[in-house]
C-alpha atoms as a PDB file:
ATOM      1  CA  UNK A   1     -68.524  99.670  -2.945  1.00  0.00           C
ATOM      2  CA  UNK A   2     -69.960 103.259  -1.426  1.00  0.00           C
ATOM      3  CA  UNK A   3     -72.857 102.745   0.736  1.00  0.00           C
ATOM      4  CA  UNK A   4     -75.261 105.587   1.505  1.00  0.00           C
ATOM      5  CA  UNK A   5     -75.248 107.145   4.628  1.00  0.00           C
ATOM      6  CA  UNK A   6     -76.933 105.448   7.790  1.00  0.00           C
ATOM      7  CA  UNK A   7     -79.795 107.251   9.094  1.00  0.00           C
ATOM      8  CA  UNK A   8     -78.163 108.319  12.051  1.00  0.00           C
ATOM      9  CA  UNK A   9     -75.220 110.164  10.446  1.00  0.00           C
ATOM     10  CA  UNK A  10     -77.483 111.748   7.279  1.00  0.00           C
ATOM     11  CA  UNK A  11     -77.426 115.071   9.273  1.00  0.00           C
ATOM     12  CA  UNK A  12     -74.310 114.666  11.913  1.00  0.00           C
ATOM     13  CA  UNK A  13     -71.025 116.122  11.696  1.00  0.00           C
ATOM     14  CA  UNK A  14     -68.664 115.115   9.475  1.00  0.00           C
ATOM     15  CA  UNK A  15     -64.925 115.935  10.373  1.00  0.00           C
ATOM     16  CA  UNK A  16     -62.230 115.655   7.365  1.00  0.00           C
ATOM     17  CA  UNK A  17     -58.506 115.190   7.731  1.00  0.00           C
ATOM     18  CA  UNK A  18     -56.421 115.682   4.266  1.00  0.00           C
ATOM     19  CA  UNK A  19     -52.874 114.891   4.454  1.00  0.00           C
ATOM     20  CA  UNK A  20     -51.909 117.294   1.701  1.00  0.00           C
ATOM     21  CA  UNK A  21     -48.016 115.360   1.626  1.00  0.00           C
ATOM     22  CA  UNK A  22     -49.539 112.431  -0.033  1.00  0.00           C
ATOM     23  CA  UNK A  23     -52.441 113.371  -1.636  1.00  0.00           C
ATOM     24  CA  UNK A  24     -51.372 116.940  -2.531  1.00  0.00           C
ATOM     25  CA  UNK A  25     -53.557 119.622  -4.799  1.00  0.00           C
ATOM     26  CA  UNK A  26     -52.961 118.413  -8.528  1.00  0.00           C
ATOM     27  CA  UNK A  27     -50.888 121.442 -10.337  1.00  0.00           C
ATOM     28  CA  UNK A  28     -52.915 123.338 -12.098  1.00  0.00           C
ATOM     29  CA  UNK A  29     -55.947 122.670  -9.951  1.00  0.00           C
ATOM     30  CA  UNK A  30     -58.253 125.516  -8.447  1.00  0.00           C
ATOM     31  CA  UNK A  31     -57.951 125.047  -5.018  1.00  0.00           C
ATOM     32  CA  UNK A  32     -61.240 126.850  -4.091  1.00  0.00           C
ATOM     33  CA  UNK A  33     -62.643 123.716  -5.715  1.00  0.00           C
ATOM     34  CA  UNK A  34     -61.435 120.851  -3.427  1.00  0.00           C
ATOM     35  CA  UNK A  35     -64.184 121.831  -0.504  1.00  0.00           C
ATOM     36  CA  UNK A  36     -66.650 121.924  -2.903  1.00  0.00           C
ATOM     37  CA  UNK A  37     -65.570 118.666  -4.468  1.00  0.00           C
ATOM     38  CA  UNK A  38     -64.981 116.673  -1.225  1.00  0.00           C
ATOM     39  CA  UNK A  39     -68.898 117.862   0.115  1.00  0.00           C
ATOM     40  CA  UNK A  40     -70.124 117.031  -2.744  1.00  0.00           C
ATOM     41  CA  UNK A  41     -68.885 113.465  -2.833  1.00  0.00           C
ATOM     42  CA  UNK A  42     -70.234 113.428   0.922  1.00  0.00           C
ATOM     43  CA  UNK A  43     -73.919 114.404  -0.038  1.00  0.00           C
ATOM     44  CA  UNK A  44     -74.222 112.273  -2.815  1.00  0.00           C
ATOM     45  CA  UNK A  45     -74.077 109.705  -0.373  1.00  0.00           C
ATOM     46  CA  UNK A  46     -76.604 111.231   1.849  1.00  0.00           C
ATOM     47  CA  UNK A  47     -73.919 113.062   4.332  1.00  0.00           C
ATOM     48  CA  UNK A  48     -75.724 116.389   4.444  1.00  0.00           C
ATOM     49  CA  UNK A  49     -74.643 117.488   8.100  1.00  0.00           C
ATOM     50  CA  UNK A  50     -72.004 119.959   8.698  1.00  0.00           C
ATOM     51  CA  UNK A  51     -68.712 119.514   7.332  1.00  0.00           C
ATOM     52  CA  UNK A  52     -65.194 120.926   9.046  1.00  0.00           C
ATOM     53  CA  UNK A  53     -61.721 120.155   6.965  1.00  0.00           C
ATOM     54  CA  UNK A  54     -58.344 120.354   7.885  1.00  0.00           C
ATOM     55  CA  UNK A  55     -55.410 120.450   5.644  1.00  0.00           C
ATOM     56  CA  UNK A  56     -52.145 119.423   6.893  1.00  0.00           C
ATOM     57  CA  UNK A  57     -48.602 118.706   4.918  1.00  0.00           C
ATOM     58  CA  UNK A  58     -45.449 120.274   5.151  1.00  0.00           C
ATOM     59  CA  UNK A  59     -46.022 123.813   4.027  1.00  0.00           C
ATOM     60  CA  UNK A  60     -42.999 125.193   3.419  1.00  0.00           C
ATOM     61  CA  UNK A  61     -42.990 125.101  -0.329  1.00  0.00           C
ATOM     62  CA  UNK A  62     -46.430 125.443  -1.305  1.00  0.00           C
ATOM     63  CA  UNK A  63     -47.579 127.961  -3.503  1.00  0.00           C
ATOM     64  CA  UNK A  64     -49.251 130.836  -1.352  1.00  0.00           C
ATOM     65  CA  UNK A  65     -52.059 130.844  -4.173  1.00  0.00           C
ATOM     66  CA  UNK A  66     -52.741 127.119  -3.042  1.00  0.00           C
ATOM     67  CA  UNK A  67     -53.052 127.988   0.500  1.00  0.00           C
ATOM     68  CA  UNK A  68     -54.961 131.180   0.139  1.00  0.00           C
ATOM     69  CA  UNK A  69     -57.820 128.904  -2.772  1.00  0.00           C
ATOM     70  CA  UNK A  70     -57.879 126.859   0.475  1.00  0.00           C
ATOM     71  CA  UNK A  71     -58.537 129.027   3.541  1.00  0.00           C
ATOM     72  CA  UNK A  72     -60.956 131.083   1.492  1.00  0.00           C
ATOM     73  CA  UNK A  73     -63.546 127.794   1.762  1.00  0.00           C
ATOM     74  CA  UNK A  74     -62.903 127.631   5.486  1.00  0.00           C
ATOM     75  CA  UNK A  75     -60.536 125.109   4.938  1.00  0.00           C
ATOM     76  CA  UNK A  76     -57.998 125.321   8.182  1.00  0.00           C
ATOM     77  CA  UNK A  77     -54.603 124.786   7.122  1.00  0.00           C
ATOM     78  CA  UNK A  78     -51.901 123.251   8.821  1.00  0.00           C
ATOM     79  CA  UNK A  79     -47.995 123.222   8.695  1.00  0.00           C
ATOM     80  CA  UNK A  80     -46.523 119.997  10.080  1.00  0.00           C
ATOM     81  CA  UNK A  81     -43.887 117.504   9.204  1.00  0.00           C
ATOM     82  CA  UNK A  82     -46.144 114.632  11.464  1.00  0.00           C
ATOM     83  CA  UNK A  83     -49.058 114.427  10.054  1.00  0.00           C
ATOM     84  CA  UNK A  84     -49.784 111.080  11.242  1.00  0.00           C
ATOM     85  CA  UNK A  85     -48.698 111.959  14.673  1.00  0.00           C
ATOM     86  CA  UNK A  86     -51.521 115.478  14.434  1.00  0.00           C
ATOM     87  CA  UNK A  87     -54.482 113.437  12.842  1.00  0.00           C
ATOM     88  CA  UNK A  88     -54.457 110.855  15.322  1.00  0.00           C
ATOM     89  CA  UNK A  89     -54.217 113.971  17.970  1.00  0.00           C
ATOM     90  CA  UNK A  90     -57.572 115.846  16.370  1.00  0.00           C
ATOM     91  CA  UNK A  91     -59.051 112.590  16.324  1.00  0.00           C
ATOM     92  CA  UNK A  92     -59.243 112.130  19.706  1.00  0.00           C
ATOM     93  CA  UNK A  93     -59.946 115.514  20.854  1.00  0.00           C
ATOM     94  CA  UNK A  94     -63.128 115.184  18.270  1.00  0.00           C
ATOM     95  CA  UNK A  95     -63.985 112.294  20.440  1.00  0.00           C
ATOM     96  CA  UNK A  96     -64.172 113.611  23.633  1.00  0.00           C
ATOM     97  CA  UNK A  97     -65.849 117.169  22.093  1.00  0.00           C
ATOM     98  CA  UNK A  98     -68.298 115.335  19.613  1.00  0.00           C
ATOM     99  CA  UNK A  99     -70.608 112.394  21.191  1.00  0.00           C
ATOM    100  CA  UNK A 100     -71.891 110.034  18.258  1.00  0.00           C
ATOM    101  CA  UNK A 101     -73.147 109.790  15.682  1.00  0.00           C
ATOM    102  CA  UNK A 102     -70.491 111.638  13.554  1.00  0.00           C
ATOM    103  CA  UNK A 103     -68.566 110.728  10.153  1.00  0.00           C
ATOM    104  CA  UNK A 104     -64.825 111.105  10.249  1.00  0.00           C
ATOM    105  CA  UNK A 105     -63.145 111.397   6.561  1.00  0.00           C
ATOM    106  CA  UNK A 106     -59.521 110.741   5.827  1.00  0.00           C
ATOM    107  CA  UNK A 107     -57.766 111.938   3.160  1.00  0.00           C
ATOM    108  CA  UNK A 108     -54.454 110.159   2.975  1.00  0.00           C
ATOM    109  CA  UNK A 109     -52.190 107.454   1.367  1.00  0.00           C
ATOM    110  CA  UNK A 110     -50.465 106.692   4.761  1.00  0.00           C
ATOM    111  CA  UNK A 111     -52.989 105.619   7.543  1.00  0.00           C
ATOM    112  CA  UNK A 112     -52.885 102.320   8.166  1.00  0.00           C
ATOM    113  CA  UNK A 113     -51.462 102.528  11.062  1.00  0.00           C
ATOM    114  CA  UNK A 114     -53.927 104.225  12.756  1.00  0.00           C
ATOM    115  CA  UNK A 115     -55.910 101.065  12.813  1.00  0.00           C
ATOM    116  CA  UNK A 116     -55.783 100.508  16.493  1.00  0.00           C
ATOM    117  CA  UNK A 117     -57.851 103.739  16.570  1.00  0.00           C
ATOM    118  CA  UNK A 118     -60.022 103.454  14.020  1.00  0.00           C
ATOM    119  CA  UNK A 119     -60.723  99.665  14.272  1.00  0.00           C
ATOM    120  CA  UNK A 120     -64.228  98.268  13.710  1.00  0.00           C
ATOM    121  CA  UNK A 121     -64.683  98.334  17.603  1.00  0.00           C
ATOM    122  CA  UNK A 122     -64.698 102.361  17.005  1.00  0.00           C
ATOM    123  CA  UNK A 123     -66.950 101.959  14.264  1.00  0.00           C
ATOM    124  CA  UNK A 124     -69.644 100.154  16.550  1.00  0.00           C
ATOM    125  CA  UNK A 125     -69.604 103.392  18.787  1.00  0.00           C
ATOM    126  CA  UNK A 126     -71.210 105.184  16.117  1.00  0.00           C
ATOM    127  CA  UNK A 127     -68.222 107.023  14.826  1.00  0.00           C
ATOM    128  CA  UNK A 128     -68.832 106.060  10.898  1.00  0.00           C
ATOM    129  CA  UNK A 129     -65.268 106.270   8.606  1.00  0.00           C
ATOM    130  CA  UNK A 130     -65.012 107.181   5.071  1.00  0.00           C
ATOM    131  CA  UNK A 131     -61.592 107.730   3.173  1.00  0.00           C
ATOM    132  CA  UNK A 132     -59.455 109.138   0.543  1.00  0.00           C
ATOM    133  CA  UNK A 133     -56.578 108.394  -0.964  1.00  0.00           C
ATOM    134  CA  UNK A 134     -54.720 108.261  -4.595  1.00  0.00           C
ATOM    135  CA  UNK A 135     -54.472 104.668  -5.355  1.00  0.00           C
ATOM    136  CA  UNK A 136     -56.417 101.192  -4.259  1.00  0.00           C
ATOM    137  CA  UNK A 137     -54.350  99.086  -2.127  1.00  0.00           C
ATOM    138  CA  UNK A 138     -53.422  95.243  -3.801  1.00  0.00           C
ATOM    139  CA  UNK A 139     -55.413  94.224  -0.207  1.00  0.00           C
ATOM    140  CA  UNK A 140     -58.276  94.683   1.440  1.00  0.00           C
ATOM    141  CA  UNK A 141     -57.883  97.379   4.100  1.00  0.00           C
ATOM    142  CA  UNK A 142     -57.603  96.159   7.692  1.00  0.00           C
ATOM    143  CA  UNK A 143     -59.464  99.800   8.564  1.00  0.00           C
ATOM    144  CA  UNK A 144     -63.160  99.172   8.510  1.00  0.00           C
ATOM    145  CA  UNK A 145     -64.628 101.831   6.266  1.00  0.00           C
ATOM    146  CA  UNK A 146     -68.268 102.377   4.401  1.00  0.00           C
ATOM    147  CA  UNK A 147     -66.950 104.687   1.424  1.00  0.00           C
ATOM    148  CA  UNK A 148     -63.864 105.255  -0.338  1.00  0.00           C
ATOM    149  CA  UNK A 149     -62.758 107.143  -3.382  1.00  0.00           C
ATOM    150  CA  UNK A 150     -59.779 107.609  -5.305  1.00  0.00           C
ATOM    151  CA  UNK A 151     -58.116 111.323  -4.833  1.00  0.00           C
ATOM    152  CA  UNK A 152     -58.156 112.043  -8.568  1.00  0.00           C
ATOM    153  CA  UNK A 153     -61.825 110.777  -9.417  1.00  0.00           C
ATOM    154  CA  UNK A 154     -62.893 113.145  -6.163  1.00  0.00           C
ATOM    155  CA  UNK A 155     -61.659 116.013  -7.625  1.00  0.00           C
ATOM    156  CA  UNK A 156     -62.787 115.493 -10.911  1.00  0.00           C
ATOM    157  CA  UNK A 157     -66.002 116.510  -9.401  1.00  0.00           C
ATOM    158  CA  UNK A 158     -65.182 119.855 -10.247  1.00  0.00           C
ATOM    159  CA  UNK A 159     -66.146 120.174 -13.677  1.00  0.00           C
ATOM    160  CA  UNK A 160     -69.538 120.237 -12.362  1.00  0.00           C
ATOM    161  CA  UNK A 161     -68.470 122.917 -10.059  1.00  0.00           C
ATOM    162  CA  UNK A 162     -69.950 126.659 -11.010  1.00  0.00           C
ATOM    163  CA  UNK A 163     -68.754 130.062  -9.991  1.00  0.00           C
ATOM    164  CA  UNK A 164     -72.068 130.711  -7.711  1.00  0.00           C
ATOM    165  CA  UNK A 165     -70.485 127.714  -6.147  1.00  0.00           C
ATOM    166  CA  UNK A 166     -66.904 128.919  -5.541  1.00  0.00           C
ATOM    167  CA  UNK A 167     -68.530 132.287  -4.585  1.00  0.00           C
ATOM    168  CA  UNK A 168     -70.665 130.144  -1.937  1.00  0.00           C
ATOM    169  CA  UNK A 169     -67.981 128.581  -0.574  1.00  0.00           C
ATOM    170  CA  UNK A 170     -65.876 131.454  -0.348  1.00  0.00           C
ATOM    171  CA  UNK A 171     -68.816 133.673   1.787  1.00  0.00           C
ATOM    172  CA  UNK A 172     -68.554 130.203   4.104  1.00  0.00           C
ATOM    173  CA  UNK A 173     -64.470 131.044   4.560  1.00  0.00           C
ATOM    174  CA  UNK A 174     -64.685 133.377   7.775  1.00  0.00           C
ATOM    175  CA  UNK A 175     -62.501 132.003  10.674  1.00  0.00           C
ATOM    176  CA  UNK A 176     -60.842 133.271  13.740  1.00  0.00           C
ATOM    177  CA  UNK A 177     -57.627 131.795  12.490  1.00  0.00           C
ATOM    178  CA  UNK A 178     -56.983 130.083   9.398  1.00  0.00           C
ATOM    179  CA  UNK A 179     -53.662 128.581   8.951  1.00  0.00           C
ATOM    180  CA  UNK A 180     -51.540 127.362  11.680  1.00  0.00           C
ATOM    181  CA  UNK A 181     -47.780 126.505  12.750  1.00  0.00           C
ATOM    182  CA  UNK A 182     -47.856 123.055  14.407  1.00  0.00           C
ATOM    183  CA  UNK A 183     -43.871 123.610  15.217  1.00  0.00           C
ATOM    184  CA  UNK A 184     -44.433 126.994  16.861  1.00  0.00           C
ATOM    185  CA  UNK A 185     -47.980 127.163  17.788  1.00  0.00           C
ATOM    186  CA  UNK A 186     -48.401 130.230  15.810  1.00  0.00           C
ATOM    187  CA  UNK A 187     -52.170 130.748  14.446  1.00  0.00           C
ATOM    188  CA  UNK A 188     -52.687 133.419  11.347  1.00  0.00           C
ATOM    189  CA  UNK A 189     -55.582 134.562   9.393  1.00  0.00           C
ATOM    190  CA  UNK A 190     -53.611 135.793   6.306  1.00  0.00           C
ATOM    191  CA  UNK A 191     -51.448 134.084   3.953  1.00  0.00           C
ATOM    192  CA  UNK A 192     -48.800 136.303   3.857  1.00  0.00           C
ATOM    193  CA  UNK A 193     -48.178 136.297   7.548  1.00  0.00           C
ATOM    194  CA  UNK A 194     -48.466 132.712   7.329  1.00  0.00           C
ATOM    195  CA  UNK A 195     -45.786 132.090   4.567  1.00  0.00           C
ATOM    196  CA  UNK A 196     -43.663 134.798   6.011  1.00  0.00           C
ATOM    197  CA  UNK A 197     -43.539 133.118   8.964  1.00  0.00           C
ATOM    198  CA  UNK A 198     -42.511 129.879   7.517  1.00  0.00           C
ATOM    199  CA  UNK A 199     -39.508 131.379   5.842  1.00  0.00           C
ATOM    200  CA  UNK A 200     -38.318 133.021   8.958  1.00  0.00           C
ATOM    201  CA  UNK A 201     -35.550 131.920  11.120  1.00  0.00           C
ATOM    202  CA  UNK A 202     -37.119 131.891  13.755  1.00  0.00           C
ATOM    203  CA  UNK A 203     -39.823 128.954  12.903  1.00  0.00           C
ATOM    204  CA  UNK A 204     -36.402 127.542  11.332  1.00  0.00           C
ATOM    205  CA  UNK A 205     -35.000 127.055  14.748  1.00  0.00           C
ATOM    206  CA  UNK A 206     -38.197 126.067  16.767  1.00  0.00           C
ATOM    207  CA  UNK A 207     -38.192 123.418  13.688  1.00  0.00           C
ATOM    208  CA  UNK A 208     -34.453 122.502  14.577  1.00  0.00           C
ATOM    209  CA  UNK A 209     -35.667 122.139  17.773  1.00  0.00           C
ATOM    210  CA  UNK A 210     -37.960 120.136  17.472  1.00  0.00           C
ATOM    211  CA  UNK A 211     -36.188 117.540  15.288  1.00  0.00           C
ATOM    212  CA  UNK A 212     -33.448 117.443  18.047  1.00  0.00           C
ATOM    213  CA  UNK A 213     -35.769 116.755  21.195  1.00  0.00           C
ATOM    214  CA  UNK A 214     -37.553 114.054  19.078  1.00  0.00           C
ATOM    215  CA  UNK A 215     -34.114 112.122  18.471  1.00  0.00           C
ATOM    216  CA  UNK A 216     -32.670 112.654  21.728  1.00  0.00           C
END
């Protein structure tokens, strides 16, 4: 069951993670409609603060038309092969930069282990969670949360979704930086600096790198 937003969070910040690995951009789908589609969801529960998303997944093979539907909403896109490991970092740096009330959304079949973080205890603090993911769990959830929807039904909001819409969302899309390299640190603004990048060798040996240190 959804419950409508709290007072307190009606017009706070609300801060969404999608992990794009497991609950990826359907094929076929517009991507220019999955901001519009996850806000809406929000306000017809009453959320009708400010909303900042973050997409993160490996990048490497996804279609530059996805990423570019994506950025153009001010969607900030992330490469990374931890996902886990960078939500629970942006998590806590929301905490220290955003006092409560705020909503925190996560979009993701693979969080459960978070739950230390994100345990009722948080919840108390005024930090309200919602979530997103592409199935319902045989269990009940051991993360306390006051919304949920299933990936697919969320973006089937988007049949409803018109051009002026898209266009809306699109005038929203300015950003000093728009996609970034979690292995290298690299920030870009276009797409095509962004994928070129992630075909070079050079983010193919900080990668190697990387994979070495964290086995050592």
């Amino acid at each position: 069951m959804n419950y409508q937003a709290a007072p307190e969070y009606v017009n706070s910040k609300t801060a969404v993670w999608w992990d794009m690995d497991t609950c990826p951009v359907p094929d076929g789908y517009d991507a220019r409609r999955v901001r519009p589609s996850i806000e809406g969801a929000l306000k017809d529960l009453g959320y009708c603060g400010p909303v900042t998303i973050t997409a993160m997944g490996n990048l490497e093979i996804a279609h530059p038309h996805v990423l570019q539907g994506l950025s153009s909403t001010g969607i900030l896109v992330e490469h990374t092969r931890r996902v886990g490991t960078c939500i629970y970092r942006d998590l806590s740096l929301f905490k220290v930069r955003n006092p409560p009330p705020a909503t925190l959304m996560l979009i993701s079949d693979g969080l459960e282990h978070t739950s230390p973080f994100l345990s009722r205890g948080q919840q108390r603090r005024y930090y309200n969670l919602v979530r997103a993911r592409t199935y319902t769990p045989p269990s009940m959830s051991c993360l306390y949360h006051t919304a949920e929807w299933l990936w697919q039904t969320l973006l089937a909001r988007s049949q409803a979704i018109t051009s002026y819409d898209l266009r809306k969302c699109t005038a929203s899309g300015d950003s000093a930086w728009s996609f970034l390299c979690d292995a290298c640190y690299f920030t870009y603004l276009s797409v095509t600096d962004f994928t070129r990048h992630l075909s070079s060798e050079e983010h193919k040996r900080r990668v190697s790198s990387s994979l070495i240190i964290s086995l050592a």
